[in-house]
N, C-alpha and C. Protein backbone atom coordinates (compact mmCIF):
# COMPACT_ATOMS: atom_id res chain seq x y z
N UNK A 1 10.71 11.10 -4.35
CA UNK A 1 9.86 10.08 -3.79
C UNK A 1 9.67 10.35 -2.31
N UNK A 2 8.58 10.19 -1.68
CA UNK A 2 8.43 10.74 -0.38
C UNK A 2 8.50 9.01 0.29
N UNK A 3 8.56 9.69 1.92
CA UNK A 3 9.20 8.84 2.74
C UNK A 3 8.24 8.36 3.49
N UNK A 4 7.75 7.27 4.19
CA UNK A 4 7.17 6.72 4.76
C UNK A 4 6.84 6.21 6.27
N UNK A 5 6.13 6.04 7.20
CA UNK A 5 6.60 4.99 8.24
C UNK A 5 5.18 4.55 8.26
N UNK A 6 5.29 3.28 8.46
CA UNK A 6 4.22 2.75 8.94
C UNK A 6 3.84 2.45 10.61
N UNK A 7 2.52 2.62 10.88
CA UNK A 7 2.20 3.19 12.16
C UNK A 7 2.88 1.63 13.09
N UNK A 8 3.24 2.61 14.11
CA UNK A 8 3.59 1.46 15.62
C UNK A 8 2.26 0.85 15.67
N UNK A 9 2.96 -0.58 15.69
CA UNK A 9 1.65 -1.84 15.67
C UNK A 9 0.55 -1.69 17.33
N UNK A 10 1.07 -1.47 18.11
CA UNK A 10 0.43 -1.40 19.50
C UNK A 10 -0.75 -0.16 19.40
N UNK A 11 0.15 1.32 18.93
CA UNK A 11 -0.28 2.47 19.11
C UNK A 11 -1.80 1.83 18.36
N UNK A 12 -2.02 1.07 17.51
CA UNK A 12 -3.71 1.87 16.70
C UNK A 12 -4.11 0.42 16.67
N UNK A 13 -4.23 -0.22 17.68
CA UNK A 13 -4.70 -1.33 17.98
C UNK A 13 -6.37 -1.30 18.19
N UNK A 14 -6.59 -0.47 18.93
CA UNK A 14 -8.00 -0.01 19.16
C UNK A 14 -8.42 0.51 18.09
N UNK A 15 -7.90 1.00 16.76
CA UNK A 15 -8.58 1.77 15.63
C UNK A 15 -8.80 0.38 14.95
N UNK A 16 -8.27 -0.49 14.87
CA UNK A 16 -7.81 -1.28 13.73
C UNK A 16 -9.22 -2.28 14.30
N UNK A 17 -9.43 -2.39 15.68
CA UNK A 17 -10.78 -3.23 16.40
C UNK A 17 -11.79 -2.64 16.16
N UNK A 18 -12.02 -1.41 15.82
CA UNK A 18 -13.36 -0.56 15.58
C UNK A 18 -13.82 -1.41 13.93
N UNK A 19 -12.83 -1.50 13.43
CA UNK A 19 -13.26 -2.36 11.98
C UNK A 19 -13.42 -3.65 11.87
N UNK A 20 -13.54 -4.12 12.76
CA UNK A 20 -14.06 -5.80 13.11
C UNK A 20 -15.39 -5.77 12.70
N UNK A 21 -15.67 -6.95 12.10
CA UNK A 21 -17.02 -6.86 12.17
C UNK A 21 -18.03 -6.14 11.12
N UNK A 22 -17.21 -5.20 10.30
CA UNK A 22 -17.82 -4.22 10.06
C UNK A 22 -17.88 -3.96 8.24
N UNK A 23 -18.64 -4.07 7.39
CA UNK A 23 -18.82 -3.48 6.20
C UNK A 23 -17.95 -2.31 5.72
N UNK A 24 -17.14 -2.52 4.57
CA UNK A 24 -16.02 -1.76 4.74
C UNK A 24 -15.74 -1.04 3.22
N UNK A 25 -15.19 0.36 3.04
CA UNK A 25 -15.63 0.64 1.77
C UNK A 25 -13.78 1.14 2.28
N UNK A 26 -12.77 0.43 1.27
CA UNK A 26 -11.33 0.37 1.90
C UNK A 26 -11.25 1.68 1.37
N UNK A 27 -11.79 2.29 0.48
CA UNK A 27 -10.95 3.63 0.11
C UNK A 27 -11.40 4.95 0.63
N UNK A 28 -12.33 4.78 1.51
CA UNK A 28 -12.30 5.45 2.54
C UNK A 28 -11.57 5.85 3.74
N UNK A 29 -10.93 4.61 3.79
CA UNK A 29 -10.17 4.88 5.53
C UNK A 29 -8.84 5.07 4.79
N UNK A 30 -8.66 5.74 4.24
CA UNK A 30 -7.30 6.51 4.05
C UNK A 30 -7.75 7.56 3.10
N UNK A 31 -7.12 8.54 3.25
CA UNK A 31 -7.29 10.27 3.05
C UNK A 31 -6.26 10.71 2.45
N UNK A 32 -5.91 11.26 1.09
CA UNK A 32 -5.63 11.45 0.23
C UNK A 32 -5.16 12.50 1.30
N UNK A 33 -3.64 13.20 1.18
CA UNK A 33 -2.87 14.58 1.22
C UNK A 33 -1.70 14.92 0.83
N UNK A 34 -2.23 16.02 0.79
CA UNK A 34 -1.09 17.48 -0.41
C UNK A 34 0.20 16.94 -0.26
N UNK A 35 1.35 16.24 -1.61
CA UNK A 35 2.18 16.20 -1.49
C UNK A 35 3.07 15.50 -0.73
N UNK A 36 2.20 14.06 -0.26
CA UNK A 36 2.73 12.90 0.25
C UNK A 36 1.91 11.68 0.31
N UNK A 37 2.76 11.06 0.86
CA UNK A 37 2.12 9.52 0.92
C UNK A 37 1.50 9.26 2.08
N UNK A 38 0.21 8.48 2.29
CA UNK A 38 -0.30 8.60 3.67
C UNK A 38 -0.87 7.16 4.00
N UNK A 39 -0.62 6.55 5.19
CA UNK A 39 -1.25 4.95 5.33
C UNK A 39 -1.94 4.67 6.51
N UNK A 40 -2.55 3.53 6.41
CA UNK A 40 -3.12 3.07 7.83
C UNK A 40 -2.92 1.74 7.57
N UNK A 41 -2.23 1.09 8.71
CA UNK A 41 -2.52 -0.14 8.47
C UNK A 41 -3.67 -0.63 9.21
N UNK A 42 -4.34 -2.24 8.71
CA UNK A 42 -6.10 -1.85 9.48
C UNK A 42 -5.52 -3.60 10.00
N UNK A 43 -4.73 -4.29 9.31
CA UNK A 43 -4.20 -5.72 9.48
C UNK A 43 -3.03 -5.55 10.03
N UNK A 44 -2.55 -6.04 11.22
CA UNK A 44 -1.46 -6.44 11.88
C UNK A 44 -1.29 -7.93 12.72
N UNK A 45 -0.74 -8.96 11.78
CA UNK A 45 -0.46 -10.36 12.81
C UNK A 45 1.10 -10.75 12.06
N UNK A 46 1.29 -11.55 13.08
CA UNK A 46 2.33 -12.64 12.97
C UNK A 46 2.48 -12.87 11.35
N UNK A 47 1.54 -13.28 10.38
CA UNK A 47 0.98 -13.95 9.76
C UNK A 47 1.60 -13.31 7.81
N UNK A 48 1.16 -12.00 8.84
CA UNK A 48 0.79 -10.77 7.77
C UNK A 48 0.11 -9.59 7.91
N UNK A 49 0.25 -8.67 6.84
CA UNK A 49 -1.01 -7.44 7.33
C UNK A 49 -0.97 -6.80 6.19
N UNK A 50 -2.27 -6.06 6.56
CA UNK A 50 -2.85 -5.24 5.45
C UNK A 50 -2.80 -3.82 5.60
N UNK A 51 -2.18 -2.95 4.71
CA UNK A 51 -1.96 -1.78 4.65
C UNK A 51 -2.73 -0.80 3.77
N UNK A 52 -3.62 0.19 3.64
CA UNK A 52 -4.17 0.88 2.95
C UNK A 52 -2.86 1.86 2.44
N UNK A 53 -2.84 2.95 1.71
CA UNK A 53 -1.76 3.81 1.23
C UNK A 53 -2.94 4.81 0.47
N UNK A 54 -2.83 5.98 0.19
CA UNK A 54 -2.91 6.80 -0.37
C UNK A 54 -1.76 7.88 -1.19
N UNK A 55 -1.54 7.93 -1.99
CA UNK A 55 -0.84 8.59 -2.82
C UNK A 55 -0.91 10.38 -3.37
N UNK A 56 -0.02 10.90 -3.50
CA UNK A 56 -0.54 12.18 -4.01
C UNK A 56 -0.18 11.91 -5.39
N UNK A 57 -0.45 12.73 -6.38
CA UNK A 57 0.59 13.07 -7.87
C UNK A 57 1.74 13.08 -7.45
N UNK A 58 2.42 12.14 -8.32
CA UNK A 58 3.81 12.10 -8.46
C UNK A 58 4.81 11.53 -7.44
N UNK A 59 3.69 11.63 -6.08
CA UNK A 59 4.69 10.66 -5.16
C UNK A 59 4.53 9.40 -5.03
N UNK A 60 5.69 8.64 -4.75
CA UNK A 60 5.71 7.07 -5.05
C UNK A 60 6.66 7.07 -3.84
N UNK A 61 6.97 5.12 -3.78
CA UNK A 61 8.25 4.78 -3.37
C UNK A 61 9.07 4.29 -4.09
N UNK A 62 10.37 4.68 -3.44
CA UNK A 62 11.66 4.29 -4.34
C UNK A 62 12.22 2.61 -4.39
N UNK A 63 12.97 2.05 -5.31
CA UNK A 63 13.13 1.25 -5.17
C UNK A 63 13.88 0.38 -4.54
N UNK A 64 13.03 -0.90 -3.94
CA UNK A 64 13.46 -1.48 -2.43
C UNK A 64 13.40 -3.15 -2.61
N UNK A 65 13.53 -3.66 -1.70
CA UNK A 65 13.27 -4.99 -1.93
C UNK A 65 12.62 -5.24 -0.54
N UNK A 66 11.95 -6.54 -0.49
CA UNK A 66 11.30 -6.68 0.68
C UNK A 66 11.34 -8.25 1.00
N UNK A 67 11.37 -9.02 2.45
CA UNK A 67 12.30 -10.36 2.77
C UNK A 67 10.53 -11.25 2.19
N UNK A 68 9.65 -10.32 2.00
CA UNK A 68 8.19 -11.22 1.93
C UNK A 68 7.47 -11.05 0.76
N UNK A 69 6.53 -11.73 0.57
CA UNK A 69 5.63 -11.92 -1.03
C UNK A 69 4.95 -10.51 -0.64
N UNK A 70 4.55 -9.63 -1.53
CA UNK A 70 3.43 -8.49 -1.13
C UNK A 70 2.24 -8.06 -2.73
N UNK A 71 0.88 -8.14 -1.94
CA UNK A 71 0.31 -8.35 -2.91
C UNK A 71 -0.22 -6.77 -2.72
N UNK A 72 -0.66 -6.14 -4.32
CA UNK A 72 -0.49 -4.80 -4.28
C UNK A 72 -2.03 -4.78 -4.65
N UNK A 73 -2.80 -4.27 -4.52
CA UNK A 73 -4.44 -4.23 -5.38
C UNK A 73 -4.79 -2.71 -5.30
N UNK A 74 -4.90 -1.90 -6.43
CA UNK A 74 -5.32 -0.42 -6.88
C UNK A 74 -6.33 -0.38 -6.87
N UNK A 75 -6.36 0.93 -5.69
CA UNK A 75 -8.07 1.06 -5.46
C UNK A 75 -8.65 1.95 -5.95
N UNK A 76 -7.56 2.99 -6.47
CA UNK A 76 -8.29 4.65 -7.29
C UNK A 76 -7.13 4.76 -7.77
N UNK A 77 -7.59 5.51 -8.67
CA UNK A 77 -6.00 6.61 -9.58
C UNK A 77 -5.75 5.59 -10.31
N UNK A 78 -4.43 5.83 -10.24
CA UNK A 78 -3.53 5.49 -11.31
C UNK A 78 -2.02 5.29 -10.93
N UNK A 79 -1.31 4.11 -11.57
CA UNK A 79 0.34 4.35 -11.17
C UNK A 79 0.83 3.77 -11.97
N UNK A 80 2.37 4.24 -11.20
CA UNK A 80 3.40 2.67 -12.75
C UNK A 80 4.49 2.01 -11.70
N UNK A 81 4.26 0.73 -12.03
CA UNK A 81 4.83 0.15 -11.15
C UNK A 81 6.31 -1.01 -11.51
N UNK A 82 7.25 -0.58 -10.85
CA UNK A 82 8.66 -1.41 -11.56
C UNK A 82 8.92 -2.61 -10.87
N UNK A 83 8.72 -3.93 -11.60
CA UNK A 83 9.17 -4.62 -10.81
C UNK A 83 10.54 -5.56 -11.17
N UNK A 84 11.58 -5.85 -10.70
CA UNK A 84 12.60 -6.82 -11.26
C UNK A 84 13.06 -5.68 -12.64
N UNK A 85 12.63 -3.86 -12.90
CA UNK A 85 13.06 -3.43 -14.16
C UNK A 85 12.21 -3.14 -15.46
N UNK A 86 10.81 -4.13 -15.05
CA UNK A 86 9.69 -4.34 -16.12
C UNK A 86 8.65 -3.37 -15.66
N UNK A 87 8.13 -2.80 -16.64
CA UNK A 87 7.58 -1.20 -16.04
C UNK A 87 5.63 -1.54 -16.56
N UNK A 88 4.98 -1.68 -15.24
CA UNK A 88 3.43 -2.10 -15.85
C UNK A 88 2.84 -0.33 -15.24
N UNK A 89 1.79 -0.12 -15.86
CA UNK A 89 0.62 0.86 -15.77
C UNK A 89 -0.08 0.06 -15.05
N UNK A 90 -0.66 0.64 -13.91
CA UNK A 90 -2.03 0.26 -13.32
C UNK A 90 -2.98 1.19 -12.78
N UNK A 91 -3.94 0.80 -12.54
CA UNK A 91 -5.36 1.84 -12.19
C UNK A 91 -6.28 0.67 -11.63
N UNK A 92 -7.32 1.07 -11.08
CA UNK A 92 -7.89 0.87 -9.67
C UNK A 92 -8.83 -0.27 -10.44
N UNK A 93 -8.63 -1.44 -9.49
CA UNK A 93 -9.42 -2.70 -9.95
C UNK A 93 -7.88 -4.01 -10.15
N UNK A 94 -6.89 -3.28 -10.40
CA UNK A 94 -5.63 -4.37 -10.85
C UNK A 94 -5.05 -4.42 -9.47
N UNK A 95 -4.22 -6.10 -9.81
CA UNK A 95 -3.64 -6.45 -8.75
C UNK A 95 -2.29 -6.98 -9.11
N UNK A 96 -1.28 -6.57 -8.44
CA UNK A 96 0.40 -7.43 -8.83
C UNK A 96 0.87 -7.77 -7.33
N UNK A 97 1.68 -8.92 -7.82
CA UNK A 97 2.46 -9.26 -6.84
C UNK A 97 4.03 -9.16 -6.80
N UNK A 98 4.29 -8.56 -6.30
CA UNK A 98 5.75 -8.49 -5.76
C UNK A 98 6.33 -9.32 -4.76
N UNK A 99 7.20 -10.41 -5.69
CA UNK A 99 7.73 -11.60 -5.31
C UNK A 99 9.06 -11.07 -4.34
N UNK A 100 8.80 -11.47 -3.18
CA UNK A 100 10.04 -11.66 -2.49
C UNK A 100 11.60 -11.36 -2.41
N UNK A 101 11.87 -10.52 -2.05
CA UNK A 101 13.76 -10.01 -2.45
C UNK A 101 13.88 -10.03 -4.17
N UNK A 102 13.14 -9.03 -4.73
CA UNK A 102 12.77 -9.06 -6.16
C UNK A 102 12.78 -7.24 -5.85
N UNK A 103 13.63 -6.50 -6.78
CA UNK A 103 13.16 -5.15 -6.39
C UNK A 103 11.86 -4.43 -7.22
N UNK A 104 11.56 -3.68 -6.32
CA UNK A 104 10.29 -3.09 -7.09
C UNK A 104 10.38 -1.73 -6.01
N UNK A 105 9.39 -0.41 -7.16
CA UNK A 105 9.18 0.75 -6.92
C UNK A 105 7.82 1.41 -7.50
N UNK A 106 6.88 2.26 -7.34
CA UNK A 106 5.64 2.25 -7.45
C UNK A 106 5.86 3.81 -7.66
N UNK A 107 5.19 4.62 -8.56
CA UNK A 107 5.15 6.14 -8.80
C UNK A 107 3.30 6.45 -8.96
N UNK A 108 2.97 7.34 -8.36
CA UNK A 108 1.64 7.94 -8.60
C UNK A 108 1.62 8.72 -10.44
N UNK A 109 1.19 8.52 -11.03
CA UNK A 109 0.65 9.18 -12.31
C UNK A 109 -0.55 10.25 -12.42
N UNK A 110 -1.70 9.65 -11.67
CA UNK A 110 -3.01 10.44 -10.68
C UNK A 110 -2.26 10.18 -9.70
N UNK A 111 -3.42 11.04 -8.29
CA UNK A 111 -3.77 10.47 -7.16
C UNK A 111 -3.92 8.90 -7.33
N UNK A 112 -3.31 8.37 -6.35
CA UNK A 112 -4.35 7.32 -6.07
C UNK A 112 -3.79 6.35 -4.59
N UNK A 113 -4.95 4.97 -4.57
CA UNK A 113 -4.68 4.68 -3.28
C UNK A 113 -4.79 3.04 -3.40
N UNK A 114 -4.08 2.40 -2.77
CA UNK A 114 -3.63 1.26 -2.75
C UNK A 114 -3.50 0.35 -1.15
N UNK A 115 -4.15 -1.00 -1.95
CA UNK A 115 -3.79 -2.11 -0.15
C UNK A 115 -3.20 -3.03 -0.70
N UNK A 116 -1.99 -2.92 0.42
CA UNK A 116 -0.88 -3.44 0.14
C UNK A 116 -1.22 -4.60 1.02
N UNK A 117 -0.90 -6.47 0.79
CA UNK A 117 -1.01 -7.07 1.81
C UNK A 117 0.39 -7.77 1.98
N UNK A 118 1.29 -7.82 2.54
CA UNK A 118 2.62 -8.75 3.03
C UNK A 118 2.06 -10.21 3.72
N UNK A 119 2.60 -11.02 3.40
CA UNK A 119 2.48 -12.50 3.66
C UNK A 119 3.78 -12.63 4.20
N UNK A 120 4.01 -12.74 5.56
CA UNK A 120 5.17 -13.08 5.99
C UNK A 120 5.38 -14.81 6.05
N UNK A 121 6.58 -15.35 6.12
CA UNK A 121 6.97 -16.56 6.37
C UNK A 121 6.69 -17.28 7.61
């Protein structure tokens, strides 16, 4: 399973303002590459935020738990996703939620690419 970071909230503040405003085709602004996982986040508040992800074959994340609700919506490809142990198939158009300090883990089957949104408390 490949490893992740999600970008320093300050650093892409100005990228994330270029999309204000603006007509938005989400599976564009993230770019599919060789043999890892790749993200942008385009949402950053207090509140919550929104994360795009792109996937290669076969790479996923491992399983984690997280302190917040996170809603998952498939935008291309294909995956399988574990949550609490219960193992769903999804492909681009479906949406799950991953309830709160509940573990869950996500594997690519295709390519594919995913926005992740966290609802913090």
């Amino acid at each position: 399973m490949a490893e992740f970071t999600l970008e320093h909230p300050e650093k892409h503040d100005a990228k994330r303002a270029e999309l204000l405003g603006r007509v938005l085709n989400l599976t564009d602004l993230v770019q599919y590459q060789s043999g890892t996982v790749a993200s942008r986040m385009i949402v950053n508040r207090k509140a919550g935020s929104i994360t795009l992800f792109s996937f290669d074959e076969d790479e996923g994340l491992s399983e984690h738990t997280s302190p917040y609700d996170a809603v998952v919506t498939i935008l291309d490809g294909e995956c399988e996703v574990w949550v609490a142990g219960t193992t769903h198939q999804m492909r681009a158009g479906e949406t799950i939620i991953f309830p709160s300090n509940v573990p869950h883990a996500l594997s690519a089957t295709t390519r594919f690419k995913m926005m992740l949104i966290m609802i913090r408390e």
